[in-house]
C-alpha atoms as a PDB file:
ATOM      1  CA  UNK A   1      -7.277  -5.817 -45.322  1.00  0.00           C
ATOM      2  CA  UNK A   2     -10.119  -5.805 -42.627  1.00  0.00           C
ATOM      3  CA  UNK A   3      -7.750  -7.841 -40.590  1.00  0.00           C
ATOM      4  CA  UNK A   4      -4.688  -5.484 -40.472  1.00  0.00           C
ATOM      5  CA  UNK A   5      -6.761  -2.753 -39.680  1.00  0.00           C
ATOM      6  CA  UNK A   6      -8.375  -4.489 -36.445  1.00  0.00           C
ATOM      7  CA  UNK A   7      -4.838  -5.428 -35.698  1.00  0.00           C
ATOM      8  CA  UNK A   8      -3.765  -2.219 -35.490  1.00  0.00           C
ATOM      9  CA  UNK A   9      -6.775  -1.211 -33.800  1.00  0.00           C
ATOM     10  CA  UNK A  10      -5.862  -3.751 -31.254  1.00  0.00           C
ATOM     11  CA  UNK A  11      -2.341  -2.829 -30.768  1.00  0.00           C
ATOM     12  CA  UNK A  12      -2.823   0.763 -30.864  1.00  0.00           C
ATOM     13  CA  UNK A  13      -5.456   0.612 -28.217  1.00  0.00           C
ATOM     14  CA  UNK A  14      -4.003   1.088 -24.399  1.00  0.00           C
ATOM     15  CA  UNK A  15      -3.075  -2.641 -22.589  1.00  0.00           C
ATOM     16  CA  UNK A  16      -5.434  -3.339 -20.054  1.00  0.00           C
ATOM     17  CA  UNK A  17      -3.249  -4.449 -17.679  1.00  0.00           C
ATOM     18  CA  UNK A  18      -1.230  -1.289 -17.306  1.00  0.00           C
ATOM     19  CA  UNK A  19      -0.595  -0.569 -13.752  1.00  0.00           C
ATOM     20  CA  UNK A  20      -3.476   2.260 -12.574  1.00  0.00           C
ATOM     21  CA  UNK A  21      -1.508   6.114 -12.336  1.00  0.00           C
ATOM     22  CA  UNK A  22      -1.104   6.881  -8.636  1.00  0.00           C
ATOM     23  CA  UNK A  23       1.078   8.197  -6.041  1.00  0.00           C
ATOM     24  CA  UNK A  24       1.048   8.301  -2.314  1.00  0.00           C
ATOM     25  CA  UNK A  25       2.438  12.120  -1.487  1.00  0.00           C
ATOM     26  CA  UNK A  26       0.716  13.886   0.978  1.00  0.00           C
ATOM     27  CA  UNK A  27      -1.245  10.336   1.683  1.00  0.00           C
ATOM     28  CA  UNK A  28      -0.139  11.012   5.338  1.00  0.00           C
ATOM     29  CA  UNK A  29      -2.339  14.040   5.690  1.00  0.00           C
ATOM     30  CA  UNK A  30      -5.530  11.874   4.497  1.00  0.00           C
ATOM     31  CA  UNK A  31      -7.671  11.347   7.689  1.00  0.00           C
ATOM     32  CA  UNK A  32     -11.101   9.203   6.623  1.00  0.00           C
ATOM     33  CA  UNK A  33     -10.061   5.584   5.896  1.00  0.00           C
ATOM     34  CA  UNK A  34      -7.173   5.224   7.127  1.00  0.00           C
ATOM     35  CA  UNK A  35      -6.026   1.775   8.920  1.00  0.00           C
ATOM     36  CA  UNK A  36      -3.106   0.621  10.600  1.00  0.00           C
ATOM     37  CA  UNK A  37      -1.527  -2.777  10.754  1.00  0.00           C
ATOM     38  CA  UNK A  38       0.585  -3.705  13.730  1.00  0.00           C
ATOM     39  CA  UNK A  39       3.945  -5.704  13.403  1.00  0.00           C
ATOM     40  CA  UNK A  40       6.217  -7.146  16.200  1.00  0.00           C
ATOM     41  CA  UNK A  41       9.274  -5.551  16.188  1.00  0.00           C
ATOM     42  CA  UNK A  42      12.150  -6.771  13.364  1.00  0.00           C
ATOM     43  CA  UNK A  43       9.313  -8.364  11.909  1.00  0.00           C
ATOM     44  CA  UNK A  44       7.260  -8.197   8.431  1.00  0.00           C
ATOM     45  CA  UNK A  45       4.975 -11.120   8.881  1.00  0.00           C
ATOM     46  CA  UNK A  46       1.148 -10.485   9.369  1.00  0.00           C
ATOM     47  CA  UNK A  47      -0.485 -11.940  12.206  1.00  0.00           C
ATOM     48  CA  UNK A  48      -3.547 -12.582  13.650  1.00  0.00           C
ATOM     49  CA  UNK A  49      -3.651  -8.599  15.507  1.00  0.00           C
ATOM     50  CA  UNK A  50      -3.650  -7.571  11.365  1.00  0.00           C
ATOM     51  CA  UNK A  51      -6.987  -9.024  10.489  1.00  0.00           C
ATOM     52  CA  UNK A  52      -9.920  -6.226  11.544  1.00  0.00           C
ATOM     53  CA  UNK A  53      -7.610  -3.416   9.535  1.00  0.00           C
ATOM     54  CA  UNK A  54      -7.040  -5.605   6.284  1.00  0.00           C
ATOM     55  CA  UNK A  55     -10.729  -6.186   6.498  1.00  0.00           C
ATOM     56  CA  UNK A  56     -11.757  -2.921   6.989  1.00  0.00           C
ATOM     57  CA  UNK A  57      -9.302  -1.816   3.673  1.00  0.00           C
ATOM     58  CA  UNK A  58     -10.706  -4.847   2.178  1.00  0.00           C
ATOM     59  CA  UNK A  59     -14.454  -3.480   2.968  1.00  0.00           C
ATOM     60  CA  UNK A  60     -13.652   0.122   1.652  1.00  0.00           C
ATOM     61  CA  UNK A  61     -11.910  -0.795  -1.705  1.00  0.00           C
ATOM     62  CA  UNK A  62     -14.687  -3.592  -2.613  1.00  0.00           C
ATOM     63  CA  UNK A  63     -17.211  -0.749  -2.156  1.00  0.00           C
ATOM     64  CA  UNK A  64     -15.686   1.919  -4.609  1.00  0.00           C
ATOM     65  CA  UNK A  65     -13.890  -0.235  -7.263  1.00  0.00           C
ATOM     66  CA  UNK A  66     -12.323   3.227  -8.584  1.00  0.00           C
ATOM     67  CA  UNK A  67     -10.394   3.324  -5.421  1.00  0.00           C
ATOM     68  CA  UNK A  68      -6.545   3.030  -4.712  1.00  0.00           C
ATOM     69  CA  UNK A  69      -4.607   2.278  -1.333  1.00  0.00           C
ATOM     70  CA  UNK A  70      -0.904   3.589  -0.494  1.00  0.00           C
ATOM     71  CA  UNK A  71       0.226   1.221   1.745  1.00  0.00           C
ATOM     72  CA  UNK A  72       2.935   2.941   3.929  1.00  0.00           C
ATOM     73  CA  UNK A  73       5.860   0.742   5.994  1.00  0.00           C
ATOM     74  CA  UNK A  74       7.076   1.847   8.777  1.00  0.00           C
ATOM     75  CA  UNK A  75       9.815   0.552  10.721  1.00  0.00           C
ATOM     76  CA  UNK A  76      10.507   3.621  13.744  1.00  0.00           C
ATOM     77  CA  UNK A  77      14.510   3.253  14.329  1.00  0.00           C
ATOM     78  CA  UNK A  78      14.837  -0.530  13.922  1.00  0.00           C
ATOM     79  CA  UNK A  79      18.710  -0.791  13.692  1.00  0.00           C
ATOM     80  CA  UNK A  80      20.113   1.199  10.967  1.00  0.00           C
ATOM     81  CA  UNK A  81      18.559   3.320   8.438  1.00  0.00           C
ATOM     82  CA  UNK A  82      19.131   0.591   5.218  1.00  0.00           C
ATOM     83  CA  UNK A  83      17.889  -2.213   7.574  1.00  0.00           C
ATOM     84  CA  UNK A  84      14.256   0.002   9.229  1.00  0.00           C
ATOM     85  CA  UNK A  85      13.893   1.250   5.389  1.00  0.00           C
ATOM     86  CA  UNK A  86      14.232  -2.505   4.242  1.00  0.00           C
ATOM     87  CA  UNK A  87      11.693  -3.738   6.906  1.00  0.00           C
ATOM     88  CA  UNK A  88       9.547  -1.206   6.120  1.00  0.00           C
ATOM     89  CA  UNK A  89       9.368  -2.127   2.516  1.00  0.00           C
ATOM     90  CA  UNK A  90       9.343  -5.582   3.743  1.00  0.00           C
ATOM     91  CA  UNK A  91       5.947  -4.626   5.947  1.00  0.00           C
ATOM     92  CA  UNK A  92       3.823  -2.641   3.023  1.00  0.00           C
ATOM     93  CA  UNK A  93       4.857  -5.521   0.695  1.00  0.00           C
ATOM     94  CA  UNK A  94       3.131  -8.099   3.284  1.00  0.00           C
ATOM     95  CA  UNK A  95       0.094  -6.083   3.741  1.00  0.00           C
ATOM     96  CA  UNK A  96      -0.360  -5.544  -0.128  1.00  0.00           C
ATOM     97  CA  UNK A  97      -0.013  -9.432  -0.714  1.00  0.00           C
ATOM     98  CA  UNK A  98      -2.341 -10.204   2.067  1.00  0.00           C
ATOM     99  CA  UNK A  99      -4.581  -7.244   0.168  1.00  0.00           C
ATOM    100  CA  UNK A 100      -4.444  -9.263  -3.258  1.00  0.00           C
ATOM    101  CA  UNK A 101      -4.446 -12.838  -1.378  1.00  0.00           C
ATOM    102  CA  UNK A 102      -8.099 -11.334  -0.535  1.00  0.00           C
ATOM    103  CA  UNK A 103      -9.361 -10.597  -4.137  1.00  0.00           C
ATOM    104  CA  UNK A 104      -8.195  -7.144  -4.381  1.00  0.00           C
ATOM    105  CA  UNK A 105      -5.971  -6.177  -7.582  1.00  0.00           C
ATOM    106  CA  UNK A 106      -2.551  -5.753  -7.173  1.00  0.00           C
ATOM    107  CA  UNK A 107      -2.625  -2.240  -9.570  1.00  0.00           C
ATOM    108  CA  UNK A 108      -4.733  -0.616  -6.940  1.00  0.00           C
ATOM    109  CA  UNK A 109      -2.371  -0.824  -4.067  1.00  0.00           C
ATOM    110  CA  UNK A 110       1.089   0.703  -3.767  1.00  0.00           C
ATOM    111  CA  UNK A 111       3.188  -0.348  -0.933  1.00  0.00           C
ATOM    112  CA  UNK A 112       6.105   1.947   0.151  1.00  0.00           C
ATOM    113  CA  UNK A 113       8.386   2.973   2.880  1.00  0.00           C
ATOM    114  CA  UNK A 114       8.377   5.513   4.974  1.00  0.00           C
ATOM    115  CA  UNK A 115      11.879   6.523   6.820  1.00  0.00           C
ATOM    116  CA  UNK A 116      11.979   7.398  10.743  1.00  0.00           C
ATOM    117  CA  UNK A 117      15.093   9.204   9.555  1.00  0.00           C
ATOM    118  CA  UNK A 118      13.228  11.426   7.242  1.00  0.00           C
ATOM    119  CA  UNK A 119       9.501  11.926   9.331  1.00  0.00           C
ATOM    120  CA  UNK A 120       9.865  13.706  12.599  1.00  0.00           C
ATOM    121  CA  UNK A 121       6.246  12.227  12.948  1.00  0.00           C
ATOM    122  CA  UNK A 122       7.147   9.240  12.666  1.00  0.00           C
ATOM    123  CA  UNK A 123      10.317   9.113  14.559  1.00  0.00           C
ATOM    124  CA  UNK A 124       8.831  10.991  17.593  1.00  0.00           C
ATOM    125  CA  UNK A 125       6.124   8.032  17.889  1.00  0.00           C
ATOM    126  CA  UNK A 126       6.162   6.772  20.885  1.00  0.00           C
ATOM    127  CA  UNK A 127       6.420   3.458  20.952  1.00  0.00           C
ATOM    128  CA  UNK A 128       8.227   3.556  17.761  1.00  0.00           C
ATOM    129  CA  UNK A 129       5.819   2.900  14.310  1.00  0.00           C
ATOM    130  CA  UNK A 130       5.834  -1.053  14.019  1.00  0.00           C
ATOM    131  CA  UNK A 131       3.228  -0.220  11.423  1.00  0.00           C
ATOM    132  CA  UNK A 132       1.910  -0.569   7.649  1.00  0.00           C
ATOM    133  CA  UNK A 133      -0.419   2.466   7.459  1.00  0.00           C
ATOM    134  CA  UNK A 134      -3.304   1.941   4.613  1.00  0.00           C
ATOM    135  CA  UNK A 135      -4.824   4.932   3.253  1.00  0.00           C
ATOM    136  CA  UNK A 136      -7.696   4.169   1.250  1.00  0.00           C
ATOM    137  CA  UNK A 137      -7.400   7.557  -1.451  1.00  0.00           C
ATOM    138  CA  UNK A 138     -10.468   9.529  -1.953  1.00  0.00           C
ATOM    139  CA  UNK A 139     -12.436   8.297  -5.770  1.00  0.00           C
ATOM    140  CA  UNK A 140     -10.750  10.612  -8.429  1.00  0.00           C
END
């Protein structure tokens, strides 16, 4: 009987490897560590011109283990709007691999795409956003 009931104490406790409860809205208007990692253009591999920012996320995550990081693609006008929203994706998936190559857990770091098509910000950039853009969220 003792072992059914720490059973169900096991199963009815949360899984620890549920993915953290995040979002990235209004991640844009963040302004304190904040890093950007360049990309040649039609490109999503990370290159040498990426490592000071991935350290610098790196630095600022290992500090505050509480923290999270939207990582935000961004692709300017890059053929049409499926193919920049693709490469976009393409570019915040890179950076949050290189992120967890380095040691930091995958459930802390969100990788999406920002559209040209739908930011006037970023579609007025000039040159165009060949950029992953990590914000480093404040500690909840």
């Amino acid at each position: 009987m003792i072992r059914l009931a720490a059973f169900l104490a096991l199963i009815a406790a949360p899984a620890m490897a549920q993915p953290r409860a995040f979002n990235c809205v209004g991640a844009e208007q963040i302004e304190d560590d904040v890093f950007s990692v360049p990309f040649a253009r039609g490109n999503a591999r990370i290159t040498e011109a990426a490592r000071s920012a991935l350290a610098a996320a790196e630095e600022a995550l290992r500090a505050e283990p509480g923290r999270v990081a939207c990582l935000l693609g961004h692709a300017g006008q890059e053929g049409g709007a499926t193919t920049s929203i693709r490469l976009a994706a393409e570019r915040a998936r890179a950076v949050a691999d290189a992120l967890s190559a380095r040691g930091i857990e995958r459930d802390r770091l969100r990788a999406e795409a920002r559209s040209a098509q739908f930011s006037p910000r970023v579609r007025s950039a000039e040159p165009p956003s060949r950029t992953v853009t990590i914000v480093v969220l404040p500690a909840p």
